[in-house]
C-alpha atoms as a PDB file:
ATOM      1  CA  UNK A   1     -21.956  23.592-119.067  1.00  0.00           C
ATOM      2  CA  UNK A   2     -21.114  26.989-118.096  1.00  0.00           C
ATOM      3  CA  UNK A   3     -18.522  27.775-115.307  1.00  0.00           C
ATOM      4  CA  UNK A   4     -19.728  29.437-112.037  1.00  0.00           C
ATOM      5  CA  UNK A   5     -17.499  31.932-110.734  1.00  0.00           C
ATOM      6  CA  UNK A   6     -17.707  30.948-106.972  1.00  0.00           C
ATOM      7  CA  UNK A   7     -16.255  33.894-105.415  1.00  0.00           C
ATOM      8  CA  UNK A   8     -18.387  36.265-107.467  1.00  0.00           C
ATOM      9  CA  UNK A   9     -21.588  34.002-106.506  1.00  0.00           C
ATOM     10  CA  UNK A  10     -20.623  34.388-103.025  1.00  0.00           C
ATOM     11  CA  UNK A  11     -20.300  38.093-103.003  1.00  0.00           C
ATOM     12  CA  UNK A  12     -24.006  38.729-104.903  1.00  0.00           C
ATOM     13  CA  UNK A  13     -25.613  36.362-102.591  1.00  0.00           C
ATOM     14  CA  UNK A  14     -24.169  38.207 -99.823  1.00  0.00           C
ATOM     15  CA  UNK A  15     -25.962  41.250-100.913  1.00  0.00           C
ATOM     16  CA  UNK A  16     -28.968  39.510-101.886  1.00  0.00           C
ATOM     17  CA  UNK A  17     -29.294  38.325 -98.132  1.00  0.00           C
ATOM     18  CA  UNK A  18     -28.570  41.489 -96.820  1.00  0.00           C
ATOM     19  CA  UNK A  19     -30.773  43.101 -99.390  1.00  0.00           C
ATOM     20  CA  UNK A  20     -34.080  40.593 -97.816  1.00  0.00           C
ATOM     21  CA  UNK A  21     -33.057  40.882 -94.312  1.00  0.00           C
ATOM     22  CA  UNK A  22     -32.795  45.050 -94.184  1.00  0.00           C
ATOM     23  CA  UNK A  23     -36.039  45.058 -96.306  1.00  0.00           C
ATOM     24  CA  UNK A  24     -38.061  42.642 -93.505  1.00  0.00           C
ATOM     25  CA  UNK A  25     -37.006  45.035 -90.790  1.00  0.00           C
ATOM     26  CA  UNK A  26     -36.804  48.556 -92.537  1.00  0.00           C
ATOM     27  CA  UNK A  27     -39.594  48.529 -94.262  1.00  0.00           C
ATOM     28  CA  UNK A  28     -42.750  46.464 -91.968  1.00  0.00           C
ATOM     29  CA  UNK A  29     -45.676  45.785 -93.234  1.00  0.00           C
ATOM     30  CA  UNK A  30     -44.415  46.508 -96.872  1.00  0.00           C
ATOM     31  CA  UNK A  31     -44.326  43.788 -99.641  1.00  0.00           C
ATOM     32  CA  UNK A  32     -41.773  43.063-102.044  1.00  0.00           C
ATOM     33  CA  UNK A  33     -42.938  42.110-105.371  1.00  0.00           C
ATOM     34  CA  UNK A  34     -39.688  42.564-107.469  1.00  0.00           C
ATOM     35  CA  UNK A  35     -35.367  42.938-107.588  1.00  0.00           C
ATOM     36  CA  UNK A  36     -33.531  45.255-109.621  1.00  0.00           C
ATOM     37  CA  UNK A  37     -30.026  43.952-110.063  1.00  0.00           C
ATOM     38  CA  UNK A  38     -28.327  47.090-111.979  1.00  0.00           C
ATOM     39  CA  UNK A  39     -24.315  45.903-112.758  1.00  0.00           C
ATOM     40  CA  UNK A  40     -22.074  49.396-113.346  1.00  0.00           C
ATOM     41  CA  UNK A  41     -19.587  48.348-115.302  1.00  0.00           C
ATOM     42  CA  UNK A  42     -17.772  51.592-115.039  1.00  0.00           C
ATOM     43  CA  UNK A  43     -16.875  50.967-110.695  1.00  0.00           C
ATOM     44  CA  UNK A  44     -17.162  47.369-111.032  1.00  0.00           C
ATOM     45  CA  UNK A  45     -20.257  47.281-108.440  1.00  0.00           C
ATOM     46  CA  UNK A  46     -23.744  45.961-108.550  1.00  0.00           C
ATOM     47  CA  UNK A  47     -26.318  47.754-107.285  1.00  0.00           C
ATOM     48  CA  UNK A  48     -29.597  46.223-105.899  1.00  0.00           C
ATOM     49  CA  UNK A  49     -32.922  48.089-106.131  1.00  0.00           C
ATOM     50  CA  UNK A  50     -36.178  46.967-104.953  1.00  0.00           C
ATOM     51  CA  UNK A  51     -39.571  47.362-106.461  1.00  0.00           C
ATOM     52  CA  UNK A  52     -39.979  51.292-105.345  1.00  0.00           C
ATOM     53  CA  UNK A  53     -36.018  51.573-107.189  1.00  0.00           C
ATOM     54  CA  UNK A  54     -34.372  51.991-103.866  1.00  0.00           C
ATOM     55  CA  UNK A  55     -31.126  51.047-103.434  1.00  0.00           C
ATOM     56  CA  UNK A  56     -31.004  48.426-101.125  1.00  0.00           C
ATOM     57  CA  UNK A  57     -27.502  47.540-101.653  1.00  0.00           C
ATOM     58  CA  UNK A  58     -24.111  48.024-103.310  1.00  0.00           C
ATOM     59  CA  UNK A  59     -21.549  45.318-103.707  1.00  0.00           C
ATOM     60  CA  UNK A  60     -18.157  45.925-104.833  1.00  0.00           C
ATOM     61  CA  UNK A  61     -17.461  43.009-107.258  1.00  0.00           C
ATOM     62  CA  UNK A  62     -13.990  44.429-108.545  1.00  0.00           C
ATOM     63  CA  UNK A  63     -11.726  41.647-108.630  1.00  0.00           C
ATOM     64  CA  UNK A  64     -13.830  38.515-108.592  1.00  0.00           C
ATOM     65  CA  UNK A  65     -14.961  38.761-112.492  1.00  0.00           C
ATOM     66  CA  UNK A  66     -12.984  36.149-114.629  1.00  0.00           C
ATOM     67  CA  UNK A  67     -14.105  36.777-118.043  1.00  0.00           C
ATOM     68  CA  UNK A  68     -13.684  39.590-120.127  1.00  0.00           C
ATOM     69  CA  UNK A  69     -17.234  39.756-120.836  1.00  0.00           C
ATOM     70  CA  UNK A  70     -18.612  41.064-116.941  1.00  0.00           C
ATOM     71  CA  UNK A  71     -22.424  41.223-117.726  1.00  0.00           C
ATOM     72  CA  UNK A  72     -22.613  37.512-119.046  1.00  0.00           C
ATOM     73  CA  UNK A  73     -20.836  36.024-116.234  1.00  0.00           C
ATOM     74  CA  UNK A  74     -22.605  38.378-113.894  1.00  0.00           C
ATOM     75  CA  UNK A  75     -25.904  36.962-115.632  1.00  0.00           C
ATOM     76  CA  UNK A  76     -24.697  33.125-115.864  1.00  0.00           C
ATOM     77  CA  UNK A  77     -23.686  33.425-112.329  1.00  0.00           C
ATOM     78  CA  UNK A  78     -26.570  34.902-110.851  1.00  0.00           C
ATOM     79  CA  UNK A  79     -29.058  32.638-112.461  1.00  0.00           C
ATOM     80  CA  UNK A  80     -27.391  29.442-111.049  1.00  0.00           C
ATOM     81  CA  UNK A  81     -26.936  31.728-107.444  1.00  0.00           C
ATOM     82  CA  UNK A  82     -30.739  32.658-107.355  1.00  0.00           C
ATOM     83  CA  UNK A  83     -32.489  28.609-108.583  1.00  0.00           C
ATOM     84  CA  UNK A  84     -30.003  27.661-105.354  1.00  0.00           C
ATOM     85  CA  UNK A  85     -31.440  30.073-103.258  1.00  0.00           C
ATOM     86  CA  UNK A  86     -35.476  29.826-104.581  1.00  0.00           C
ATOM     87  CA  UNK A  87     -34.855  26.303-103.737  1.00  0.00           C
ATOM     88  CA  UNK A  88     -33.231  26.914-100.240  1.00  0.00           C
ATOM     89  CA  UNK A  89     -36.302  28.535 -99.531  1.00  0.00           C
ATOM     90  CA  UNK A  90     -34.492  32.105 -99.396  1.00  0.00           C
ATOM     91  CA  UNK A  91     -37.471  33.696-101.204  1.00  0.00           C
ATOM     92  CA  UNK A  92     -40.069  32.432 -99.020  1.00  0.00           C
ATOM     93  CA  UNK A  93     -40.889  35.099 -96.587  1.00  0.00           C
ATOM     94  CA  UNK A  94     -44.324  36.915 -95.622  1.00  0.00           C
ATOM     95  CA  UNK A  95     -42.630  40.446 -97.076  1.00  0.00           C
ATOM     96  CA  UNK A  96     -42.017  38.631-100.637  1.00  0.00           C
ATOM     97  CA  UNK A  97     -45.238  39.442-102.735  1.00  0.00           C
ATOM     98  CA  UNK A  98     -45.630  36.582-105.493  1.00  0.00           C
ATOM     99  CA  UNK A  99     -45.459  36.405-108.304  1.00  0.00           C
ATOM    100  CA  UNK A 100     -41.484  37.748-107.917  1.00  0.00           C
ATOM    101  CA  UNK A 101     -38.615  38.899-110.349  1.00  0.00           C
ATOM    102  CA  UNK A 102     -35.084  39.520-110.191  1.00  0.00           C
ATOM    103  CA  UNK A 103     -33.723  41.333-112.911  1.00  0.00           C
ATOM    104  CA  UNK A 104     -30.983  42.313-114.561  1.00  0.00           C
ATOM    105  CA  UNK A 105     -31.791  46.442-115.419  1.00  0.00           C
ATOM    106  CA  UNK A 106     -29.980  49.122-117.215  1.00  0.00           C
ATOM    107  CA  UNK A 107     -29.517  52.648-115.591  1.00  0.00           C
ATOM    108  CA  UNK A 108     -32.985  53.708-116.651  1.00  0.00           C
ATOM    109  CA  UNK A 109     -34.507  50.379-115.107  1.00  0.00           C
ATOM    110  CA  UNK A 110     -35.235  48.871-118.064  1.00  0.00           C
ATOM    111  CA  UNK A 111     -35.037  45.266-118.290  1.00  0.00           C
ATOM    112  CA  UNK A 112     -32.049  43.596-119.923  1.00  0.00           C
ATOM    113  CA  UNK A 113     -32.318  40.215-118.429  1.00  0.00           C
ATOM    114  CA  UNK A 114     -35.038  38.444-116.787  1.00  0.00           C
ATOM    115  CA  UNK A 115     -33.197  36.402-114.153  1.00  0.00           C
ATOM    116  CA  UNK A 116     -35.800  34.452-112.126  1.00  0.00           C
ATOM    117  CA  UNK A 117     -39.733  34.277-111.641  1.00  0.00           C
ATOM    118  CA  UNK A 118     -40.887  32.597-108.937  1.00  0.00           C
ATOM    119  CA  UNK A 119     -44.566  32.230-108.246  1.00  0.00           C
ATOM    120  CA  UNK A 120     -46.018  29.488-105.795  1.00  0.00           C
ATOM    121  CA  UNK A 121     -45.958  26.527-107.891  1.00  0.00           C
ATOM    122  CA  UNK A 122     -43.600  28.282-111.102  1.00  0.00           C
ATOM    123  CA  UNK A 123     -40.191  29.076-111.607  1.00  0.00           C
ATOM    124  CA  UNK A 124     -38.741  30.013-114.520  1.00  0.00           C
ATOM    125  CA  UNK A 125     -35.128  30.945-115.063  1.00  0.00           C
ATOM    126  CA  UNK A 126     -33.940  33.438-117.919  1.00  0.00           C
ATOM    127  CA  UNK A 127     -35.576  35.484-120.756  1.00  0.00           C
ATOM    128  CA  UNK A 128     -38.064  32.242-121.588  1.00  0.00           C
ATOM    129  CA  UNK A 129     -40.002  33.895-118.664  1.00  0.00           C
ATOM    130  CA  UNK A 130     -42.483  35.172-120.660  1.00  0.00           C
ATOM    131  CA  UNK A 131     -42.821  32.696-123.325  1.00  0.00           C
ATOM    132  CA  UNK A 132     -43.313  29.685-120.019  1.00  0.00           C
ATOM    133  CA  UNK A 133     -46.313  31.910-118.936  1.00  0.00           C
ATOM    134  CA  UNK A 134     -47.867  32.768-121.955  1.00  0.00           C
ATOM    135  CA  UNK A 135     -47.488  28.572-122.957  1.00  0.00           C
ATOM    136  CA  UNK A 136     -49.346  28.066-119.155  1.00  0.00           C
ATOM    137  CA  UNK A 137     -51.908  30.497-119.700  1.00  0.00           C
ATOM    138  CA  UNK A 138     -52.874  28.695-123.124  1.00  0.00           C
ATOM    139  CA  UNK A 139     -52.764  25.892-121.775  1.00  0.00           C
ATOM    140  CA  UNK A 140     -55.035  26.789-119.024  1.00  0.00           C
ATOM    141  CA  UNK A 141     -57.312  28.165-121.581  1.00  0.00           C
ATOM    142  CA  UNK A 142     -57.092  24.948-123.769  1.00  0.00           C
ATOM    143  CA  UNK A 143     -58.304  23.282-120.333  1.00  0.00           C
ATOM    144  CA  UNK A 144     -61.121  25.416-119.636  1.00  0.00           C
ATOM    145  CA  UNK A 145     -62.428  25.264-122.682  1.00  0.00           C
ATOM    146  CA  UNK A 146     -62.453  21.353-123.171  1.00  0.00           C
END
């Protein structure tokens, strides 16, 4: 089992928060469909973006990494931050257009990591994103053909 950095998972759900509250408020009437977690490895921050690649937020993580390897245990620790919060209901708002993403992107947005998915009745966690919902939609298929 992998080790959660505490202090680190702290700090991103901080922004994450902040990130969903200022969005509500700032930006009425709008819906948010996706996350754009961008980690710059150079300052040691991670940027949040939302679905339009504003910058919602940027949280100084300098210090709180353990390993040597930042982007894993950003990833690792993220993942385990953002099932706890999907199932604290964080994600639940009227602003929050479904189905939703967080990702992990690179500085020209491009996906490195899928983090979460969360639809109304499916959650996925990680890069098997994809492979869950092409497996469902076959399924369905299967279903509606029989």
């Amino acid at each position: 089992m992998k080790t959660i950095n505490s202090n680190l998972a702290a700090k991103i759900q901080e922004g994450i928060l902040e990130c969903l509250r200022s969005y509500e408020v700032s930006n009425e009437g709008n819906l948010l469909s996706d996350l754009y977690l961008f980690l710059d490895t150079q300052t040691t921050t991670l940027k949040i973006f939302d679905d339009l690649e504003q910058q919602l937020a940027n949280v100084d993580i300098s210090g709180l990494t353990t390993q040597e390897d930042i982007e894993t245990e950003v990833i690792d620790t993220a993942k385990a931050l953002l099932k706890t919060l999907q199932e604290d209901d964080a994600f639940d708002s009227s602003f929050i257009n479904k189905p939703f993403f967080i990702s992990l992107v690179d500085e020209n947005f491009s996906t490195k990591e899928e983090l979460i998915f969360i639809d109304d009745d499916t959650i996925q966690l990680g890069n098997d994103i994809w492979d869950a919902l092409d497996k469902d939609l076959n399924d369905f298929f299967d279903d509606l053909m029989n």
